[in-house]
C-alpha atoms as a PDB file:
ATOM      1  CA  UNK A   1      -9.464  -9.102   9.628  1.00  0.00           C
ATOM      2  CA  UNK A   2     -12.002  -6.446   9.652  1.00  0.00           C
ATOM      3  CA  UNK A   3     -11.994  -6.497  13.374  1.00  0.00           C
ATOM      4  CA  UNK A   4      -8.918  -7.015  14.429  1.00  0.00           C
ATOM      5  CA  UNK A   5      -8.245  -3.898  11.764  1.00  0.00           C
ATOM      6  CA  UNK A   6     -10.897  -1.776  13.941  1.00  0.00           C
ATOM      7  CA  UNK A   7      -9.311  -3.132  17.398  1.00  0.00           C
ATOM      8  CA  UNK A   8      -6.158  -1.736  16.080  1.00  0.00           C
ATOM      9  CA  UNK A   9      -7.046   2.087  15.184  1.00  0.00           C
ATOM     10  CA  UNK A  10      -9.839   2.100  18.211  1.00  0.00           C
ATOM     11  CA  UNK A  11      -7.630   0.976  20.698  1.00  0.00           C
ATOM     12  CA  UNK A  12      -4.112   0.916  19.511  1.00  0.00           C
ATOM     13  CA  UNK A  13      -3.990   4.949  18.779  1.00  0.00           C
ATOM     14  CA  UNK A  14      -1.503   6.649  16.727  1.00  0.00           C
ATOM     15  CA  UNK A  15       0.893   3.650  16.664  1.00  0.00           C
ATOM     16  CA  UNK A  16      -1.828   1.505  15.533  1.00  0.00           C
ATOM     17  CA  UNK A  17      -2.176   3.323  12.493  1.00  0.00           C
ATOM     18  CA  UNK A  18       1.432   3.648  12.191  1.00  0.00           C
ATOM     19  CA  UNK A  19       1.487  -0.012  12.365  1.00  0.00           C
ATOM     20  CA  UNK A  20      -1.424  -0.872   9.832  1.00  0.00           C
ATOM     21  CA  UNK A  21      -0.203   1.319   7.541  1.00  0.00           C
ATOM     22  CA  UNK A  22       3.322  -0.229   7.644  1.00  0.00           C
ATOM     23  CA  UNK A  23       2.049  -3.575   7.032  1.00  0.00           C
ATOM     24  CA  UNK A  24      -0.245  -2.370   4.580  1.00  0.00           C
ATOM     25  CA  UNK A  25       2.696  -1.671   2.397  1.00  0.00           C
ATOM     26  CA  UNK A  26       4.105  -5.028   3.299  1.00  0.00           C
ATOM     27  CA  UNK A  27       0.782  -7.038   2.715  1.00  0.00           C
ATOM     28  CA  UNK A  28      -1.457  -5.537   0.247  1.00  0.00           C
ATOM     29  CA  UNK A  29      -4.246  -7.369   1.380  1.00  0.00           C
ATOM     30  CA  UNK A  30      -4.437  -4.980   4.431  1.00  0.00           C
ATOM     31  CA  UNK A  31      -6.573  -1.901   2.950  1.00  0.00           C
ATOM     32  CA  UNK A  32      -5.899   1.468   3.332  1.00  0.00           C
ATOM     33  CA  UNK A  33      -9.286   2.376   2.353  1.00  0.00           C
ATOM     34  CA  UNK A  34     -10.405   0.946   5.660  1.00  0.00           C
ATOM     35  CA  UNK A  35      -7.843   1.805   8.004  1.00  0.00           C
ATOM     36  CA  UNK A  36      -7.187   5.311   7.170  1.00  0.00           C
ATOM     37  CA  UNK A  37     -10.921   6.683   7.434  1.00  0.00           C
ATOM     38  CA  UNK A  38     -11.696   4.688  10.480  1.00  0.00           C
ATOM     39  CA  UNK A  39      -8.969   6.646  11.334  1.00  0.00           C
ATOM     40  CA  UNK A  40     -10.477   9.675  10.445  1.00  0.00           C
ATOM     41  CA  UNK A  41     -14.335   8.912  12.036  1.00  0.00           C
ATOM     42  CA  UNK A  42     -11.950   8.353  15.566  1.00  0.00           C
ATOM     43  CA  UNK A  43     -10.593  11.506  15.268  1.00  0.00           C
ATOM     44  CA  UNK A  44     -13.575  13.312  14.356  1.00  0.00           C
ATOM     45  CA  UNK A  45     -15.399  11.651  17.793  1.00  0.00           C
ATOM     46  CA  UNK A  46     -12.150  13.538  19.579  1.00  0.00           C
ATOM     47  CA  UNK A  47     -10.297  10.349  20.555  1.00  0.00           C
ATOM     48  CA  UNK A  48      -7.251  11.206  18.209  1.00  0.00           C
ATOM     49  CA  UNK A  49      -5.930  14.150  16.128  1.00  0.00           C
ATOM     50  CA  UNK A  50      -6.498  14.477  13.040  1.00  0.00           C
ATOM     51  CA  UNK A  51      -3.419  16.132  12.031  1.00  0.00           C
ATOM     52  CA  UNK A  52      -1.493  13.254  14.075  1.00  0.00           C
ATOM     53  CA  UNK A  53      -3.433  10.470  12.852  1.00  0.00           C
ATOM     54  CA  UNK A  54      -2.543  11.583   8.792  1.00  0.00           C
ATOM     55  CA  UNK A  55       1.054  12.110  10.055  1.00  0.00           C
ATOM     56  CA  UNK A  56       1.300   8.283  11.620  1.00  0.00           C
ATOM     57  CA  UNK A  57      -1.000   6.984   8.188  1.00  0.00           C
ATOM     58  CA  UNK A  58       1.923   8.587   5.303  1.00  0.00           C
ATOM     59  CA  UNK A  59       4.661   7.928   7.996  1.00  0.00           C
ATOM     60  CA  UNK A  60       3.736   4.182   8.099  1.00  0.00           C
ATOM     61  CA  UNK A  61       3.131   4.148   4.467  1.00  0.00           C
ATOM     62  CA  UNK A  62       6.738   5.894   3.310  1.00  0.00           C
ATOM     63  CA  UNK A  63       8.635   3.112   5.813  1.00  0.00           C
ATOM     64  CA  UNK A  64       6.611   0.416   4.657  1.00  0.00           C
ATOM     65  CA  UNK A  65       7.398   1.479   0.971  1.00  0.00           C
ATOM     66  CA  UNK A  66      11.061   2.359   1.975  1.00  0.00           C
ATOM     67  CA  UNK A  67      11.724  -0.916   2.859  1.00  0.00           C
ATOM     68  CA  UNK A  68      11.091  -2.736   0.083  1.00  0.00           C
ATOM     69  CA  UNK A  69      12.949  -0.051  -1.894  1.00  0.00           C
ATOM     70  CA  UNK A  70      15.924  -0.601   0.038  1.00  0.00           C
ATOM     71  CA  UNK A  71      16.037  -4.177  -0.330  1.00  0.00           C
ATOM     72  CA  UNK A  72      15.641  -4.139  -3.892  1.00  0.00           C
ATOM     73  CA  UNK A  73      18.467  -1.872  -4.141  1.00  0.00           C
ATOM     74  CA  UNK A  74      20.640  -4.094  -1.983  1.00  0.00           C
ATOM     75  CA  UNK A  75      19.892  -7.314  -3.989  1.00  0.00           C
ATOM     76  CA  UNK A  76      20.095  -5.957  -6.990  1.00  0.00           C
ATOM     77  CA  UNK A  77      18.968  -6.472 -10.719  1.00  0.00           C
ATOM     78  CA  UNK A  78      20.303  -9.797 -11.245  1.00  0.00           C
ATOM     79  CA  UNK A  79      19.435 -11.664  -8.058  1.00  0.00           C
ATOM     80  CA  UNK A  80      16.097 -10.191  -8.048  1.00  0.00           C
ATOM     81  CA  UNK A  81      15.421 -10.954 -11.469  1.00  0.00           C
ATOM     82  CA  UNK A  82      16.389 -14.844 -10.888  1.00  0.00           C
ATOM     83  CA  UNK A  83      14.231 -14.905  -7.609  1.00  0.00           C
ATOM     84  CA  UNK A  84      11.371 -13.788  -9.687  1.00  0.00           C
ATOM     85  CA  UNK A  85      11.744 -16.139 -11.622  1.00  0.00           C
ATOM     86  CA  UNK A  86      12.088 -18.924 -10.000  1.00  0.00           C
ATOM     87  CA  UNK A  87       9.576 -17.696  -7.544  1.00  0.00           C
ATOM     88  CA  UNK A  88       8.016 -14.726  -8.508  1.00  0.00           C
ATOM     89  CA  UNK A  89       4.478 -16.727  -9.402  1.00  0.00           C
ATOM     90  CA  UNK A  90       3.670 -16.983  -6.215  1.00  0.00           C
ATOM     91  CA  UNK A  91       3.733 -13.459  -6.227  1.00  0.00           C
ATOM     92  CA  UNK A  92       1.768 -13.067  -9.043  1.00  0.00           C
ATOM     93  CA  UNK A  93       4.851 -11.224 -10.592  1.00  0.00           C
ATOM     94  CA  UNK A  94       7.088 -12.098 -13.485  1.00  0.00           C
ATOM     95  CA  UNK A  95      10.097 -10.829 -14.866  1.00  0.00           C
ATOM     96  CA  UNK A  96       8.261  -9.502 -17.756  1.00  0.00           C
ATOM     97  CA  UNK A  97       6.495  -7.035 -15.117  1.00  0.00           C
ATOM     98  CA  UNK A  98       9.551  -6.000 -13.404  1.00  0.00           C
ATOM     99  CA  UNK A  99      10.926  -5.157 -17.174  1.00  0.00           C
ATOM    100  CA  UNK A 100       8.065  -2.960 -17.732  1.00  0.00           C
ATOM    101  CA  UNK A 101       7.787  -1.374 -14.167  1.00  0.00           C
ATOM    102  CA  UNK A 102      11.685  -0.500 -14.124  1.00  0.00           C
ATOM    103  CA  UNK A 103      10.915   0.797 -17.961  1.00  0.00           C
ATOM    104  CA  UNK A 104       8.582   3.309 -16.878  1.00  0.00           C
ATOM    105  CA  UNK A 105      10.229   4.538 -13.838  1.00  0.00           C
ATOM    106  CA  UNK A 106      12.808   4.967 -16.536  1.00  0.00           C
ATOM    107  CA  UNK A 107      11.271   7.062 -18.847  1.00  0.00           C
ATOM    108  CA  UNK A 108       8.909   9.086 -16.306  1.00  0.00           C
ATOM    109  CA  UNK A 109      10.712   9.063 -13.157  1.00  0.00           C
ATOM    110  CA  UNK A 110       8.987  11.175 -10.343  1.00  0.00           C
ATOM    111  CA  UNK A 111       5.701  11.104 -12.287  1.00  0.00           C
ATOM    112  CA  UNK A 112       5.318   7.487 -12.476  1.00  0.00           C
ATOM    113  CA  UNK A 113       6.815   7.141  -8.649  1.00  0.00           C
ATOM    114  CA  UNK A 114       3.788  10.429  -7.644  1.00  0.00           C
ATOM    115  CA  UNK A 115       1.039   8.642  -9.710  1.00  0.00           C
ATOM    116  CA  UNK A 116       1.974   5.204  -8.623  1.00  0.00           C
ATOM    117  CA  UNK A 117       0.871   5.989  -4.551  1.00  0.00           C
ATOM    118  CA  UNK A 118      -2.228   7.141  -5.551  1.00  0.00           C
ATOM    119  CA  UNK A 119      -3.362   3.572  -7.362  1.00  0.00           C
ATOM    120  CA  UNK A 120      -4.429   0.481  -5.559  1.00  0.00           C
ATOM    121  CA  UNK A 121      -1.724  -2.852  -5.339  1.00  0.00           C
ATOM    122  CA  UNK A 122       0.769  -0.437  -7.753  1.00  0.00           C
ATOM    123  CA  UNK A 123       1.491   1.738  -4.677  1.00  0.00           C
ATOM    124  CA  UNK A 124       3.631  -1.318  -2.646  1.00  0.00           C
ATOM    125  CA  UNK A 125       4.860  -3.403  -6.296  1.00  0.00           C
ATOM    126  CA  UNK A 126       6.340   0.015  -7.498  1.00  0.00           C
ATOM    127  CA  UNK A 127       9.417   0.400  -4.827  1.00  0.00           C
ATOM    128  CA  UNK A 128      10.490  -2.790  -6.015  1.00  0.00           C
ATOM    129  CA  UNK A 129      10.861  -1.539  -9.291  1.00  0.00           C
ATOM    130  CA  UNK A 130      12.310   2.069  -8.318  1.00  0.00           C
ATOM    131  CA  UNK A 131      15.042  -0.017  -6.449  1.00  0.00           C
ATOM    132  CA  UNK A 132      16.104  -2.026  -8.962  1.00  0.00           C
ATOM    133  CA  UNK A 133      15.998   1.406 -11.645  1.00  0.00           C
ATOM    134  CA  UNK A 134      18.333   2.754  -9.239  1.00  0.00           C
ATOM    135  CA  UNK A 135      15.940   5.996  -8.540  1.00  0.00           C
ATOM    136  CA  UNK A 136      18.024   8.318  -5.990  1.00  0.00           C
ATOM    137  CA  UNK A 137      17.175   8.257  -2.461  1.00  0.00           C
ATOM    138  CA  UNK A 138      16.065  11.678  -2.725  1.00  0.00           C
ATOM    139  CA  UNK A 139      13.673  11.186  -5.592  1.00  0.00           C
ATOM    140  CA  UNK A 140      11.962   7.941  -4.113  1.00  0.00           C
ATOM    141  CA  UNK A 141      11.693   9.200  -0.513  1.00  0.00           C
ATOM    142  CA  UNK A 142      10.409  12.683  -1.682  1.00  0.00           C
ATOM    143  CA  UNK A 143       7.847  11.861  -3.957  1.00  0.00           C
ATOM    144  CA  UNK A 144       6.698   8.896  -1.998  1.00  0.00           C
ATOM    145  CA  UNK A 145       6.186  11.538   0.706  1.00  0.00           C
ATOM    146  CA  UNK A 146       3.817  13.785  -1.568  1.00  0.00           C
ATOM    147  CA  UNK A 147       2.199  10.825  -3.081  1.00  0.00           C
ATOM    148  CA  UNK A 148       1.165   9.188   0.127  1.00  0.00           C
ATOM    149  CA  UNK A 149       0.494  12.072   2.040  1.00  0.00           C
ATOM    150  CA  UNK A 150      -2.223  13.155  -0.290  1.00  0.00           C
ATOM    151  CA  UNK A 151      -3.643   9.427  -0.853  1.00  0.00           C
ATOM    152  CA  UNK A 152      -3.937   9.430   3.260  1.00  0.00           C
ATOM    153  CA  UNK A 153      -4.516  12.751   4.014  1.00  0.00           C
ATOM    154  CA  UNK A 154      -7.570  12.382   1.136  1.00  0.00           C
ATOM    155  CA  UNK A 155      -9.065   9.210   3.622  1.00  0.00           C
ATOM    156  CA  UNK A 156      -8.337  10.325   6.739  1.00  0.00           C
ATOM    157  CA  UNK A 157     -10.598  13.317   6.146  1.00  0.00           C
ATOM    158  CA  UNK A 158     -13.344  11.358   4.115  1.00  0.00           C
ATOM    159  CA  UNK A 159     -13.437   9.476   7.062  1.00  0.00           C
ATOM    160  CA  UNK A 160     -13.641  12.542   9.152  1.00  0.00           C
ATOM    161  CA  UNK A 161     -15.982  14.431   7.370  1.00  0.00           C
ATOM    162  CA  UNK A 162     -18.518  11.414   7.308  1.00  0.00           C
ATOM    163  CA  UNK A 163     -18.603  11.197  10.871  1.00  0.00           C
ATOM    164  CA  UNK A 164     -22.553  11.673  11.176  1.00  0.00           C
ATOM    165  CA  UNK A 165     -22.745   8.996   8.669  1.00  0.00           C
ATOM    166  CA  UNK A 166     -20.564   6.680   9.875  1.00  0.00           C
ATOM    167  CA  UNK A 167     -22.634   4.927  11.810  1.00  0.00           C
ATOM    168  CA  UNK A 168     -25.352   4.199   9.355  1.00  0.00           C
ATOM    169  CA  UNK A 169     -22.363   2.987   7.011  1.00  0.00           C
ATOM    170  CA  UNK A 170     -20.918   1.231   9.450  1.00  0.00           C
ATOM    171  CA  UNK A 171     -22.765  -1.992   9.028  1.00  0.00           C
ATOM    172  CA  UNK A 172     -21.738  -2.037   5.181  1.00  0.00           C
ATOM    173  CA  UNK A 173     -17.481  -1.325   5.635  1.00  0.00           C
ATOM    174  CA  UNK A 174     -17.478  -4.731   7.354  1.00  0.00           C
ATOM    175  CA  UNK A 175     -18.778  -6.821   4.387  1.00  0.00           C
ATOM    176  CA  UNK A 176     -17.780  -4.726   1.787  1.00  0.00           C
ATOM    177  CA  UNK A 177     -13.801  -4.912   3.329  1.00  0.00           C
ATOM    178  CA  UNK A 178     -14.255  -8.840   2.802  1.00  0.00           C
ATOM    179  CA  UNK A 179     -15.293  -8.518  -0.602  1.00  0.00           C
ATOM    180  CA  UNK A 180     -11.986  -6.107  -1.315  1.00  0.00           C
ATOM    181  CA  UNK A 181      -9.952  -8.685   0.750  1.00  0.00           C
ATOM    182  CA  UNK A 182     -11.839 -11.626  -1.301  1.00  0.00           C
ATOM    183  CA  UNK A 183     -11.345 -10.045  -4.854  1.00  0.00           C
ATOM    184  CA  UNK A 184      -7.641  -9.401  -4.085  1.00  0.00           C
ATOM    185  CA  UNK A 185      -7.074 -13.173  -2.958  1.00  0.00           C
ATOM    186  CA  UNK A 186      -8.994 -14.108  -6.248  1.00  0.00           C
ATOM    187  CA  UNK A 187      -6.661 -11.940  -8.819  1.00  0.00           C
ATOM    188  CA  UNK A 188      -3.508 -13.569  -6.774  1.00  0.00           C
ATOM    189  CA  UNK A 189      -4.829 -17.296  -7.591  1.00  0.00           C
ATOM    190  CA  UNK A 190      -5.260 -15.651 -11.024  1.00  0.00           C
ATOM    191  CA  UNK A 191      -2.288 -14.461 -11.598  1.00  0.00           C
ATOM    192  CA  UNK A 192      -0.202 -17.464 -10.426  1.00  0.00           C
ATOM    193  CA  UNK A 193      -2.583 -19.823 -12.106  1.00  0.00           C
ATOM    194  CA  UNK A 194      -1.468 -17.733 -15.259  1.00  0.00           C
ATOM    195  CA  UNK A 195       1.934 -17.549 -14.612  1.00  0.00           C
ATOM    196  CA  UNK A 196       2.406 -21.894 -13.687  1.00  0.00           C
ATOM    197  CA  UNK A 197       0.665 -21.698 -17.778  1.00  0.00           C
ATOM    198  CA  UNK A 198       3.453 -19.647 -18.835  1.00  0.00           C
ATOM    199  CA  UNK A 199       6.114 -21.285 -17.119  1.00  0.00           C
ATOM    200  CA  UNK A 200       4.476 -24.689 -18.355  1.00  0.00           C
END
């Protein structure tokens, strides 16, 4: 994955990014912590723009994001709610967690939706919950904006900034992307392996 990620930013550009960033939202699994300062370290060699490269990052993310949004929205409460559970442990997600998501975009609104792009796995599970809490369009598209733009604008320039560095590092994002990519796969098992208890 780590390659193919590389491949993608190195030789696929701006829409590269775009794309990675997309899917990122789609699949967690795909990190944005690798994607978006290799962005940066190609930028700062002069092969893309920097400006262009956070633009394609937060566009990619706020689609990605958008989408599952909208198709929470168009479901709705109840069919979502009876697809979690009959399914929802192999997504390591039960209805108990779409209960307490939906309660908090209740009570806190933009906050919750600002805060929520800036954390790790919370930043794709939250539009499901902001769809089904019936968050304006507006609200969800506007602070998803801010929140992701600062989350890849913050990477893109590590990234950037490092580019001196980044080829001593380099050697070390390859491994240390398979032990994010492992430790997420682990916490899934986890989770489901908790949730087939529950359901027991």
């Amino acid at each position: 994955m780590i390659e193919w990620i590389t491949g993608m930013v190195d030789s696929g550009g701006l829409p590269g990014v775009f794309a990675l960033m997309f899917l990122e939202n789609l699949f967690p699994p795909i990190p944005s912590e690798l994607i978006m300062p290799l962005a940066g370290f190609v930028a700062a060699e002069g092969r893309m723009s920097l400006p262009l490269a956070i633009l394609a990052g937060t566009a990619g993310s706020v689609i990605g994001n958008g989408l599952w949004f909208e198709v929470a929205r168009r479901i709705g409460s109840t069919r979502i709610r009876r697809l979690v559970g009959r399914h929802g442990r192999w997504f390591a997600v039960s209805t108990g967690d779409l209960d307490k998501a939906e309660g908090r975009l209740r009570r806190h609104g933009p906050v919750a939706l600002f805060f929520g792009r800036l954390l790790p796995a919370i930043r794709t599970l939250i539009s499901i919950p902001a769809g089904l809490a019936g968050i304006p369009r507006g609200v969800f598209y506007g602070w998803t904006l801010v929140g992701s733009g600062l989350w890849v604008s913050a990477l893109t320039v590590a990234g950037y900034l490092l580019r001196d560095q980044y080829k001593k590092i380099e050697s070390a994002i390859e491994p240390l992307g398979y032990v994010v990519v492992v430790a997420i796969v682990l916490a899934y098992l986890w989770h489901v392996f908790k949730a087939r208890r529950r359901r027991a």
